[in-house]
Protein backbone atom coordinates (compact mmCIF):
# COMPACT_ATOMS: atom_id res chain seq x y z
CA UNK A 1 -28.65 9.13 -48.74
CA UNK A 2 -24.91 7.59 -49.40
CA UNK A 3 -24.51 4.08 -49.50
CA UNK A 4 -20.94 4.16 -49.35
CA UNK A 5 -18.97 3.02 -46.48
CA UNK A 6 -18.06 5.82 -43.58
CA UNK A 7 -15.63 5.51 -41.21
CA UNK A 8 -15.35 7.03 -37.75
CA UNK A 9 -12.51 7.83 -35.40
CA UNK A 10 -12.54 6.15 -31.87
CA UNK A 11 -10.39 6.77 -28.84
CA UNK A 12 -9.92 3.34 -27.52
CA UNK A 13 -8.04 2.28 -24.45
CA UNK A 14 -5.00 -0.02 -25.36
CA UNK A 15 -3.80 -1.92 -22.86
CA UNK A 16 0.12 -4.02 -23.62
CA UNK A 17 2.61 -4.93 -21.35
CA UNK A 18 5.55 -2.50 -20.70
CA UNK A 19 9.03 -3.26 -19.58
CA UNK A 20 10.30 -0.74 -17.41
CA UNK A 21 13.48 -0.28 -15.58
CA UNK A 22 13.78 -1.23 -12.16
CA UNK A 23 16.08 -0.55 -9.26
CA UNK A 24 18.12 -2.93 -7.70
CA UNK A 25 15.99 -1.81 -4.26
CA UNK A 26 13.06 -1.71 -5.25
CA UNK A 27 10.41 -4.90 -3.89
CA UNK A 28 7.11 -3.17 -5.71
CA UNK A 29 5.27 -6.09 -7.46
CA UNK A 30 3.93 -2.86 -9.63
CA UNK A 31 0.50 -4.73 -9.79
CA UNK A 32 -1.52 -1.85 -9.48
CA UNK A 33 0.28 0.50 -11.87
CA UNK A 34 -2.20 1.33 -15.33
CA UNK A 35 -0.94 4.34 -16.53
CA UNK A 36 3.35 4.98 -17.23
CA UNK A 37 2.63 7.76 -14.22
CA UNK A 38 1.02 5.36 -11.77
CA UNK A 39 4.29 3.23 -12.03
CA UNK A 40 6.24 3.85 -8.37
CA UNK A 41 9.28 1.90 -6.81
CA UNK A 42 9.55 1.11 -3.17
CA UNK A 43 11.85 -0.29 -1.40
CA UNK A 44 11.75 -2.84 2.08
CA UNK A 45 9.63 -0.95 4.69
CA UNK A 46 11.14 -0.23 7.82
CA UNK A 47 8.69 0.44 11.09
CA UNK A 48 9.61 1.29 14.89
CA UNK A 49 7.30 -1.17 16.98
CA UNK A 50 6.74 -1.03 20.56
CA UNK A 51 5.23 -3.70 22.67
CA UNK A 52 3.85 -3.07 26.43
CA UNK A 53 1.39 -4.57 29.00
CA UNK A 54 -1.53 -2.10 27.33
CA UNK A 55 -0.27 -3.41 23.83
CA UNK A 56 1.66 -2.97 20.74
CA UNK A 57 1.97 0.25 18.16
CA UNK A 58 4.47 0.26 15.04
CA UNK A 59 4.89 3.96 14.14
CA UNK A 60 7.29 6.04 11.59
CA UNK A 61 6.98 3.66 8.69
CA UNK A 62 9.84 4.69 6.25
CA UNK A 63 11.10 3.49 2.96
CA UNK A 64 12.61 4.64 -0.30
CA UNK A 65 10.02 5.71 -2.86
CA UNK A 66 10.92 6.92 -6.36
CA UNK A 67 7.63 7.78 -8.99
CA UNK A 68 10.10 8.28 -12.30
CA UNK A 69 7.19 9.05 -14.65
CA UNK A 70 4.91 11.31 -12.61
CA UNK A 71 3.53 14.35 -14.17
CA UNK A 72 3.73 16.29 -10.41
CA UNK A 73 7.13 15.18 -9.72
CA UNK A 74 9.54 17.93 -9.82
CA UNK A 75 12.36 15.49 -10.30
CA UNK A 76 12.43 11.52 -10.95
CA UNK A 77 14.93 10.91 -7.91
CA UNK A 78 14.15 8.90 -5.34
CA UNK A 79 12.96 10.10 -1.74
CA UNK A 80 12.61 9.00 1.61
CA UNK A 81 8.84 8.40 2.71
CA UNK A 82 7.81 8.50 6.02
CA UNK A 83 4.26 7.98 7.31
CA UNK A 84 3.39 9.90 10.09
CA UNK A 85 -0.43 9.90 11.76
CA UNK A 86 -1.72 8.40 8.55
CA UNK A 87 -0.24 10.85 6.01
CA UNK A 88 2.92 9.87 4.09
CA UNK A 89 5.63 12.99 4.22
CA UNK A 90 8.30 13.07 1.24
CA UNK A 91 11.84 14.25 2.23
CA UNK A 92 14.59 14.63 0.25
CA UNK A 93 17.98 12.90 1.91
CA UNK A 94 19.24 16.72 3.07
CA UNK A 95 16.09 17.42 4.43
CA UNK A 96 16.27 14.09 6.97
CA UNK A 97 18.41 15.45 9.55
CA UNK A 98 15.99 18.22 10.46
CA UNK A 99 12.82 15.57 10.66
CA UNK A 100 15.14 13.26 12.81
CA UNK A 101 16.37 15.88 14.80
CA UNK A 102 12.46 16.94 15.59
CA UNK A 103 12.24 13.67 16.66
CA UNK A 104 14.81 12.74 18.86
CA UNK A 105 14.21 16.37 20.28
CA UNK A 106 10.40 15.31 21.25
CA UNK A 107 11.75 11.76 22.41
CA UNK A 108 13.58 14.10 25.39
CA UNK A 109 10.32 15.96 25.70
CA UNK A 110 8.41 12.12 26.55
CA UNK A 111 11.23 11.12 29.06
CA UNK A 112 10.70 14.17 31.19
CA UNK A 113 6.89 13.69 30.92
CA UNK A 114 8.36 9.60 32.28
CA UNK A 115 10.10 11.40 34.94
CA UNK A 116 7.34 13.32 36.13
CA UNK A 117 4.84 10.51 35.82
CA UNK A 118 7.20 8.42 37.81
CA UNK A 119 7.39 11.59 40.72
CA UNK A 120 3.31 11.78 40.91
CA UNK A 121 3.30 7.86 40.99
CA UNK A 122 5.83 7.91 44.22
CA UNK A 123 3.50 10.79 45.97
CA UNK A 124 4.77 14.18 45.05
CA UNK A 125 2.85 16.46 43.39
């Protein structure tokens, strides 16, 4: 048996502070981030909220999100996130005016449902 020294090769987890670039919209505090891929940028959150008699619901949460350095990211630009029934939808700027067309399409499709609710209310059928 050697009584030399050895040595041995370890994998160990360095962690050191990183200065990264941000954008001038960004208001991430980028606490959270670990890993150069976790690192995302959003910008000011902007909700529709609606307040009734029966109560209040904020809905279609949207906001600029860019993730530079993620590995499933096809491109490092920044997108448009929208949250919609829990899930968050990415849409590139061209791809907005179809989504917001959708909407504003079903937005006609609640009014008539008003209108009819309005007609059983005052006795027809």
């Amino acid at each position: 048996m050697s009584t030399e020294p050895r040595t041995a090769h370890v994998n160990v987890l360095v962690t050191k502070s990183l200065e990264i670039d941000e954008p001038a919209w960004c208001v991430d505090p980028h606490d959270s981030a670990q890993f150069l891929p976790d690192i995302t940028h959003n910008g000011p959150e902007t909700t529709a909220r609606v307040a009734t008699q029966h109560g209040t619901a904020t809905f279609l949460a949207a906001w600029i999100t860019q993730a530079p350095h993620a590995q499933l990211a096809p491109e490092p630009l920044p997108v448009v996130a929208i949250e919609v029934d829990g899930d968050t939808l990415s849409l590139d700027p061209d791809d907005v005016p179809a989504f917001t067309g959708l909407i504003r399409a079903h937005l006609d499709v609640i009014e008539q449902l008003a209108a009819e609710c309005a007609r059983i209310r005052g006795g027809g059928q």
